[in-house]
Protein backbone atom coordinates (compact mmCIF):
# COMPACT_ATOMS: atom_id res chain seq x y z
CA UNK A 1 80.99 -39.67 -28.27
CA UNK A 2 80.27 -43.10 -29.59
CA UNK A 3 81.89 -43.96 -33.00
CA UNK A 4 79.75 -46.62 -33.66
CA UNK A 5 78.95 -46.97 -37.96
CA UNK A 6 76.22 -49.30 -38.90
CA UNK A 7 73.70 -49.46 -41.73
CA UNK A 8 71.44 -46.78 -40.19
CA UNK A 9 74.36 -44.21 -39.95
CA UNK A 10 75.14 -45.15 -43.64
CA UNK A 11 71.37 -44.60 -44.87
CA UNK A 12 71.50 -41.16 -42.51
CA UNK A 13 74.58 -40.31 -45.11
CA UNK A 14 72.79 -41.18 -48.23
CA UNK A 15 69.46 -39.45 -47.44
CA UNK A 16 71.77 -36.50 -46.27
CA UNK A 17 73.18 -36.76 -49.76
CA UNK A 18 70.11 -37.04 -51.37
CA UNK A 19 68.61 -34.13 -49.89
CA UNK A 20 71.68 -32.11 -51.22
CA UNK A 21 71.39 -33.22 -54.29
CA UNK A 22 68.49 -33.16 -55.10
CA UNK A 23 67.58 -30.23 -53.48
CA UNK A 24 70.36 -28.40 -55.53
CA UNK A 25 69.12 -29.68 -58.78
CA UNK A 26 66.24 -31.76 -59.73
CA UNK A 27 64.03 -32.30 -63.03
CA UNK A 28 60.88 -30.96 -61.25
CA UNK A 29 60.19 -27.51 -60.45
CA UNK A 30 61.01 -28.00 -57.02
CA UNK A 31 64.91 -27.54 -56.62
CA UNK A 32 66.87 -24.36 -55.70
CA UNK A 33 68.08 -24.17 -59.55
CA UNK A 34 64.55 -24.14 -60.34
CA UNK A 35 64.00 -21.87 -57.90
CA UNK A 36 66.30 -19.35 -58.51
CA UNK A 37 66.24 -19.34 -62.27
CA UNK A 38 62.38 -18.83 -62.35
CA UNK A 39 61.14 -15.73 -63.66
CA UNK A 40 58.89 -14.29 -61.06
CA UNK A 41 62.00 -14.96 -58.07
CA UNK A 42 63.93 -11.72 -57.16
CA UNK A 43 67.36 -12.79 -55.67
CA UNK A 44 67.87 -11.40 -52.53
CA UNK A 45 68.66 -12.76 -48.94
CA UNK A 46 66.49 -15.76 -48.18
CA UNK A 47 67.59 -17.02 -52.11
CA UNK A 48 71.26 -16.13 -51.07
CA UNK A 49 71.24 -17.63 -47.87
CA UNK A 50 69.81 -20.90 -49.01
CA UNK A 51 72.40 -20.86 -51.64
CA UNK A 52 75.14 -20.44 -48.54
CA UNK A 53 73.65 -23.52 -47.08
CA UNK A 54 73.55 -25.72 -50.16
CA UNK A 55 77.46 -24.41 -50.89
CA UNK A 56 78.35 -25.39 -47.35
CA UNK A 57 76.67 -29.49 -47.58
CA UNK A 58 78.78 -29.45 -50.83
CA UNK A 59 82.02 -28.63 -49.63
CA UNK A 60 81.74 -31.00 -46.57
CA UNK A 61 80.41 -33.87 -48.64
CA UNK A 62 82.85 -33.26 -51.21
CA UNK A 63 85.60 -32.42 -49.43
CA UNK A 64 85.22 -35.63 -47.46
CA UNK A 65 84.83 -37.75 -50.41
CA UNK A 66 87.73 -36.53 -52.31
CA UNK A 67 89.99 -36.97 -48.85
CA UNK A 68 88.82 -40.76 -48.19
CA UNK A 69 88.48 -41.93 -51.80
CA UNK A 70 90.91 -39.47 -53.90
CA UNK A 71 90.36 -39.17 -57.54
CA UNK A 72 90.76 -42.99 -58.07
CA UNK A 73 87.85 -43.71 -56.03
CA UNK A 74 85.92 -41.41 -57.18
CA UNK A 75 86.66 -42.48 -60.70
CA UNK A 76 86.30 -45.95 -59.83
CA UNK A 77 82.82 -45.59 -58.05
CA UNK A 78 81.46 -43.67 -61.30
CA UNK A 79 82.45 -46.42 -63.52
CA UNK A 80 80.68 -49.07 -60.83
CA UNK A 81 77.69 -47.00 -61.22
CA UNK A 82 78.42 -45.95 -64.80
CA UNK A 83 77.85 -49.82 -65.56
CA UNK A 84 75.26 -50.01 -63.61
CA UNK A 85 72.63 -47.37 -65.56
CA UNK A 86 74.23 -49.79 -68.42
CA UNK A 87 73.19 -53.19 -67.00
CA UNK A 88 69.85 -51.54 -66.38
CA UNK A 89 69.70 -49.89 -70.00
CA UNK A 90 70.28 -53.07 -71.28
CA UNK A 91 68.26 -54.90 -69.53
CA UNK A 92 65.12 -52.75 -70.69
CA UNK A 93 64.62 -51.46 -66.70
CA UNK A 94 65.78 -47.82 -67.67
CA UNK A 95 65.58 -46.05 -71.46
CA UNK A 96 67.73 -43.55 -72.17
CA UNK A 97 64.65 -42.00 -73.73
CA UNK A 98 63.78 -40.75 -70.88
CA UNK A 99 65.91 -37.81 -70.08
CA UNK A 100 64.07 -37.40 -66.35
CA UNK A 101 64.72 -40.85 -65.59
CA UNK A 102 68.05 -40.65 -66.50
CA UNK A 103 68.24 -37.10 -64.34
CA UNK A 104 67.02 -39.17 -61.60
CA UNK A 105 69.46 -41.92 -61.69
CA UNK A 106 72.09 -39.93 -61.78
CA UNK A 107 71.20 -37.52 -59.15
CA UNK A 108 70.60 -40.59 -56.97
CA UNK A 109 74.28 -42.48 -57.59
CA UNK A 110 75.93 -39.15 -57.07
CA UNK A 111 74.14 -38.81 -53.87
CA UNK A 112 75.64 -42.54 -53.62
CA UNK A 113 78.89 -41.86 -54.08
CA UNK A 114 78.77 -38.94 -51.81
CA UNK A 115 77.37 -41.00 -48.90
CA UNK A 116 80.31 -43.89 -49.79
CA UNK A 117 82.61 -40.77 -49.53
CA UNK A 118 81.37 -39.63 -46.32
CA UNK A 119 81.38 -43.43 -45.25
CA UNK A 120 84.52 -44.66 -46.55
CA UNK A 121 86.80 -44.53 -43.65
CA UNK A 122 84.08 -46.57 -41.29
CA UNK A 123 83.78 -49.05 -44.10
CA UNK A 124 87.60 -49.44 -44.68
CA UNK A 125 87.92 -49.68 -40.84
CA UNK A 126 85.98 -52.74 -40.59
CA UNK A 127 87.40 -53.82 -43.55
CA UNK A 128 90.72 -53.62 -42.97
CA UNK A 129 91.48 -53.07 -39.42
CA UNK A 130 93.17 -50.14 -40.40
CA UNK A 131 92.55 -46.41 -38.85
CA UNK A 132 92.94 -43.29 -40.48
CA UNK A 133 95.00 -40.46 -38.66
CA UNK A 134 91.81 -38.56 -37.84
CA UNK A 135 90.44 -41.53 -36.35
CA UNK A 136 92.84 -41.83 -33.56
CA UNK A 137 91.80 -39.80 -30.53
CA UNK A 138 94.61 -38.15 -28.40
């Protein structure tokens, strides 16, 4: 199995992430929140199984993210992007009059700073050199 991490693989993780995210919740009417909460939508299985599904991508994205960038990273990467919806508020790109633009954004850096989670280990690799334990093969 090749372990080869390049741009592609990292813009497979973020439109992996995307999808997830957005396809949990999204301001249209067109997200499993939406979907579920709708009036004319009986929960049963197909509802419940999607909901399974969704559950699943979130544990492995999140699980991944909080083992290669702990609480730290994570903290760190939301203030990164945290001044970034401020650069772009304040440079009259984004109004936080908007609320669905805003929804957007931030639907699309979590998604970002799940795919850095999923990614970090490649990315400190070439950085650094360095391996993590559960990079090393027997």
């Amino acid at each position: 199995m090749s372990n080869q991490f390049n741009a592609v693989s990292f813009l497979g993780r973020c439109v992996f992430a995307l999808a997830l995210v957005c396809g949990t919740y999204n301001p249209t009417d067109y997200s499993y929140v939406s979907w579920v909460l709708a009036e004319d939508t009986t929960f049963g299985p197909v509802p419940a199984l999607v909901g399974v599904v969704l559950l699943i991508g979130w544990i492995i994205f999140l699980r991944a993210t909080f083992l290669s960038l702990g609480w730290l990273g994570i903290i760190l990467g939301a203030a990164l992007f945290g001044c970034v919806v401020w650069l772009l508020v304040d440079l009259g790109w984004l109004s936080l009059d908007s609320g669905s633009a805003v929804t957007w954004v931030a639907l699309i850096l979590i998604a970002l700073i799940l795919a850095v989670g999923m990614s970090w280990s490649h990315i400190r690799r070439r950085l650094t050199g360095q391996f993590d334990v559960d990079d090393i093969e027997d």
